[in-house]
N, C-alpha and C. Protein backbone atom coordinates (compact mmCIF):
# COMPACT_ATOMS: atom_id res chain seq x y z
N UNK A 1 0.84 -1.18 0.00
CA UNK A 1 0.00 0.00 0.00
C UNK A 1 0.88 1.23 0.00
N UNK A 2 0.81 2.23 -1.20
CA UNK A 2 1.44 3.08 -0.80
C UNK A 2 0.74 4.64 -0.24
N UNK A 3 1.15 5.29 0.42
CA UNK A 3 0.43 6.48 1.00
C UNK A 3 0.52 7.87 0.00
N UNK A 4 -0.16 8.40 0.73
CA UNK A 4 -0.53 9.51 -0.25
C UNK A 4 0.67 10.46 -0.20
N UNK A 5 1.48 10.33 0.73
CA UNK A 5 3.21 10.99 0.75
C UNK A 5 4.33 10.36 0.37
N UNK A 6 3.65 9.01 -0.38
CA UNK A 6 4.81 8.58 -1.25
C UNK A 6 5.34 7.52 -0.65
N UNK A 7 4.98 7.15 1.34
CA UNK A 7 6.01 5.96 1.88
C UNK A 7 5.02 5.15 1.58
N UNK A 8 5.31 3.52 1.55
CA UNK A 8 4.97 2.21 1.54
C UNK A 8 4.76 1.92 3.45
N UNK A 9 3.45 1.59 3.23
CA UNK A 9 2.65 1.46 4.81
C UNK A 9 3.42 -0.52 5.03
N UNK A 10 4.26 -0.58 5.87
CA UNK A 10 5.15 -1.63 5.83
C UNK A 10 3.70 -2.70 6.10
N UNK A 11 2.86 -2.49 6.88
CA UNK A 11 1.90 -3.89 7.27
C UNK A 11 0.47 -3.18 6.60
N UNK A 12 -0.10 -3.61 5.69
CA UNK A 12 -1.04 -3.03 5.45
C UNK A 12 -2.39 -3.71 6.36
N UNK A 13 -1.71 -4.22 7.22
CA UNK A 13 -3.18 -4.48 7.69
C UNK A 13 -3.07 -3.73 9.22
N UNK A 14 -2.45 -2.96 9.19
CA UNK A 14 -2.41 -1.63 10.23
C UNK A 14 -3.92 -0.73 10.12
N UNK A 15 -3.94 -0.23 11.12
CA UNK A 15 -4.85 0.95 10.40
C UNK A 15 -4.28 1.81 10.40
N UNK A 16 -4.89 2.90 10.07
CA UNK A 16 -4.23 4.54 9.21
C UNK A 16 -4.00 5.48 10.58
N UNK A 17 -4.80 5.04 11.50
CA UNK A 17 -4.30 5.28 12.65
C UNK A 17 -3.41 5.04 13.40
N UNK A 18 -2.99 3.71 13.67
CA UNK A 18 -1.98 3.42 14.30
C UNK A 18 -0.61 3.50 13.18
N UNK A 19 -0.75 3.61 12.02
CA UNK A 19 0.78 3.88 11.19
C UNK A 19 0.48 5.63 11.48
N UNK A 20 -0.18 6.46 11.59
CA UNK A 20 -0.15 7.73 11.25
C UNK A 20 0.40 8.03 12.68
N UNK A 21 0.47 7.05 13.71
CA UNK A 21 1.19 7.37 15.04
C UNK A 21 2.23 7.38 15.35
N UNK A 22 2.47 5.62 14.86
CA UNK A 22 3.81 5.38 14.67
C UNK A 22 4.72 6.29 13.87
N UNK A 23 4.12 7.30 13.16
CA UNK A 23 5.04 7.98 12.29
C UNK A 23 5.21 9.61 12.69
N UNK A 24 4.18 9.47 13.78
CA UNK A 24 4.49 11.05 14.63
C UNK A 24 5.27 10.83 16.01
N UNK A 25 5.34 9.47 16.25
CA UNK A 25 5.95 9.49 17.35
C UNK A 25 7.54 8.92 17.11
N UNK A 26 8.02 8.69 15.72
CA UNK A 26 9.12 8.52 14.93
C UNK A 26 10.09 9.90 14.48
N UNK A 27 8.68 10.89 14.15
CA UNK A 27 9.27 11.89 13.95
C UNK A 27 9.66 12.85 14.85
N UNK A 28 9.19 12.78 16.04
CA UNK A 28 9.16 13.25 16.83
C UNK A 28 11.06 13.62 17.51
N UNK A 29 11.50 12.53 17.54
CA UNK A 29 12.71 12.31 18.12
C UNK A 29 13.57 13.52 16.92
N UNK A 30 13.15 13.17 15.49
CA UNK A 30 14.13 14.40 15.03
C UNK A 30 13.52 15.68 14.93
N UNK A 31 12.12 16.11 15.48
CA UNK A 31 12.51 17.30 15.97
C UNK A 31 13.24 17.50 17.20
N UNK A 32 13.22 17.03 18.12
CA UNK A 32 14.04 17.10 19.52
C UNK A 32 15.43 17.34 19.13
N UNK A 33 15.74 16.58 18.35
CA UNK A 33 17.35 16.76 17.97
C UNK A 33 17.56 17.77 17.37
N UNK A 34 16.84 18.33 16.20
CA UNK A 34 16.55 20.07 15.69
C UNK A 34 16.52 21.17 16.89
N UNK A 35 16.20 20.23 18.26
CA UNK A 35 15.74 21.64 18.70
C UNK A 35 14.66 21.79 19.35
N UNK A 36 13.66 21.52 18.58
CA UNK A 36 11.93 21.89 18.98
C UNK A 36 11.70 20.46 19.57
N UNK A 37 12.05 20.96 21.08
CA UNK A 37 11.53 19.83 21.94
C UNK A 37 10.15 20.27 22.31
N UNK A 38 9.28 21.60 22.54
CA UNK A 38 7.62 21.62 22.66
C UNK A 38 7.09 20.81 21.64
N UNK A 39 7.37 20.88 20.53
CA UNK A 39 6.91 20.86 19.33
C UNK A 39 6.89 18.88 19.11
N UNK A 40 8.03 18.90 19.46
CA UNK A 40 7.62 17.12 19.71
C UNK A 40 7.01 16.72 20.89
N UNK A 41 7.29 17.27 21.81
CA UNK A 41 6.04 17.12 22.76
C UNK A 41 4.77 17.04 22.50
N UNK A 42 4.25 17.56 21.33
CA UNK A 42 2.83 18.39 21.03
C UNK A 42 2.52 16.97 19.78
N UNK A 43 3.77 16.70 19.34
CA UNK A 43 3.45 15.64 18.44
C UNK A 43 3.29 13.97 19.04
N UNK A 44 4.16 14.30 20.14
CA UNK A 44 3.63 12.87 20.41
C UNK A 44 2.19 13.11 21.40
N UNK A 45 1.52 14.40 21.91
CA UNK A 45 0.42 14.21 22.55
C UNK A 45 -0.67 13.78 21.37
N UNK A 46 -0.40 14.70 20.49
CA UNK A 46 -1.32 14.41 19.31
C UNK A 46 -1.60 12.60 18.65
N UNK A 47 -0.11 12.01 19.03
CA UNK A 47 -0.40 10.71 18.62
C UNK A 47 -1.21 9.95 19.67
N UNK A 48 -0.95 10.41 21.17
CA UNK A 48 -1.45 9.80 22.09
C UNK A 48 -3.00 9.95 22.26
N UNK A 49 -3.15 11.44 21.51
CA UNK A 49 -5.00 11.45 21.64
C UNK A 49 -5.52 10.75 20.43
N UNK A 50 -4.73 10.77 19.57
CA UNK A 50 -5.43 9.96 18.07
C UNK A 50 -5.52 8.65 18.72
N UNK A 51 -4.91 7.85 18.90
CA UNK A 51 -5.28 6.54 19.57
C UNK A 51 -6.04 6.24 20.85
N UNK A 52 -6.38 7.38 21.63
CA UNK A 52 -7.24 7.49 22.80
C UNK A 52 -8.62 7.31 22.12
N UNK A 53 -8.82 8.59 20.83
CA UNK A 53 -10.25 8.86 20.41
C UNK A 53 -10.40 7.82 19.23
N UNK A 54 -9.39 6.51 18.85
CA UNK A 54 -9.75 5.30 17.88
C UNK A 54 -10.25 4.28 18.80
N UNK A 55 -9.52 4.20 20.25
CA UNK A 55 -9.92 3.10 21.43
C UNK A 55 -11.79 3.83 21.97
N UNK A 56 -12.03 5.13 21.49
CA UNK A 56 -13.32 5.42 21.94
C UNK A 56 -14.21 4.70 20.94
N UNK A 57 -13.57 5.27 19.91
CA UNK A 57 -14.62 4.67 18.87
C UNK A 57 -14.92 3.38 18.50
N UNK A 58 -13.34 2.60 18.30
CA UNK A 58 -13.65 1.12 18.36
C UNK A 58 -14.65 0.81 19.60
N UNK A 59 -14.90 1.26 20.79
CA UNK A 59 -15.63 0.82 21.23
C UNK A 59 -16.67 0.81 21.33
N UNK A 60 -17.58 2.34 21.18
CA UNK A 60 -18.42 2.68 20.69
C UNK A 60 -19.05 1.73 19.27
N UNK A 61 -18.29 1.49 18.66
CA UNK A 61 -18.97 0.95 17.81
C UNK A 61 -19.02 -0.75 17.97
N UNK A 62 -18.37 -1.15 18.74
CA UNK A 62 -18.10 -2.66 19.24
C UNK A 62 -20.04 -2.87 20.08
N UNK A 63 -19.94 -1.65 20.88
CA UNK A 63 -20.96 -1.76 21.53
C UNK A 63 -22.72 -1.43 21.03
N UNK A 64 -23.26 -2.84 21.20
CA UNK A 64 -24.70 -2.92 20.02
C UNK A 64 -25.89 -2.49 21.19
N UNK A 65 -25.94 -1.99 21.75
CA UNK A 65 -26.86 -1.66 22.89
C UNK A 65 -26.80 0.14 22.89
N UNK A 66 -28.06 0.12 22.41
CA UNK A 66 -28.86 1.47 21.95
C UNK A 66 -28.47 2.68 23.07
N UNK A 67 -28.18 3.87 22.92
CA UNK A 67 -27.84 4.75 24.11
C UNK A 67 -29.32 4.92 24.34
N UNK A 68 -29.78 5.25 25.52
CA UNK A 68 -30.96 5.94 26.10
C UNK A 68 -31.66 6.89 25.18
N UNK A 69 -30.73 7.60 24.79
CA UNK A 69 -31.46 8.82 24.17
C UNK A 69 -31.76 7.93 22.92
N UNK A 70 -31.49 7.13 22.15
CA UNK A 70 -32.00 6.99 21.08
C UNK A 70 -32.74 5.77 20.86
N UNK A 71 -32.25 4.97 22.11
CA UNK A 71 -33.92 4.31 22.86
C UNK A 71 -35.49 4.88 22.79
N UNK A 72 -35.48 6.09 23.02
CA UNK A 72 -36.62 6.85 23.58
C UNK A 72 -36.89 7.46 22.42
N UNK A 73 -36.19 8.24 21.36
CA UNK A 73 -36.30 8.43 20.12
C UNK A 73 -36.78 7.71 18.96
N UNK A 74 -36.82 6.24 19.37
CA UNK A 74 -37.21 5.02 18.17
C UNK A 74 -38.59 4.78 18.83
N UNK A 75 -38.52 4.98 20.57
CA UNK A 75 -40.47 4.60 21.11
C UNK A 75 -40.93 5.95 20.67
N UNK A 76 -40.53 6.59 20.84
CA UNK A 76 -41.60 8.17 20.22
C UNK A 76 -41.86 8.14 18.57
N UNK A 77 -40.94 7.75 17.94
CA UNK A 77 -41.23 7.33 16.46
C UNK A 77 -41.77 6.41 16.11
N UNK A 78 -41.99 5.09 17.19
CA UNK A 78 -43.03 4.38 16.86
C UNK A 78 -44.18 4.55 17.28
N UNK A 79 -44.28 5.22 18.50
CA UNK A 79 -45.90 6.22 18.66
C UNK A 79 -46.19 7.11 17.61
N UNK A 80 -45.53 7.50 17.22
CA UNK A 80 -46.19 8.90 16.12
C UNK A 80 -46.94 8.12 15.08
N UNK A 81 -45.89 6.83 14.49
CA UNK A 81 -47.11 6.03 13.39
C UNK A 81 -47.56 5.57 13.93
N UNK A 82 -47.93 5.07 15.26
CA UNK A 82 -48.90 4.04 15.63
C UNK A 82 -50.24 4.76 15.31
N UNK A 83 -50.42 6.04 16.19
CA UNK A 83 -50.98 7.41 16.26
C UNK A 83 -51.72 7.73 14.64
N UNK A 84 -50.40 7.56 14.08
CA UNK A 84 -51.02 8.09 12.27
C UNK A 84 -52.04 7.04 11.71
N UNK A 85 -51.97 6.08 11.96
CA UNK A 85 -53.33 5.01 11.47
C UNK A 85 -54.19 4.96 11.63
């Protein structure tokens, strides 16, 4: 697989998330050595929240049990047609 910046994604069965981490938290070390140690700081937080908010979502979506609110949204929509007949 190659990426849209030209590198070859070594495992393509990564997701785009976890290579897009691995590759900020790679780069990271040569800004430090440039110098801009905030700046890699800021890059590896950024990798650390990208994989915080993929572990939300994988789960979120792992999970098949309706939130409340849209529990109560599908009984009010099935009252309204019950209602319309």
């Amino acid at each position: 697989m190659i990426l849209a910046s030209g590198l070859r994604n070594p495992d393509s069965q990564m997701s785009k998330a976890t290579f897009l981490t691995t590759q900020l938290r790679e780069s990271a070390s040569y800004l430090q050595d440039a110098g801009f140690r905030q700046t890699a700081d800021m890059v590896i937080a950024a990798a650390d929240e990208i994989e915080l908010l993929r572990a939300m979502l994988d789960e979120a979506l792992a999970d098949p049990e309706p939130t409340q609110r849209e529990a109560n949204e599908n009984e009010r929509s099935v009252r309204k047609k019950s209602r319309s007949r």
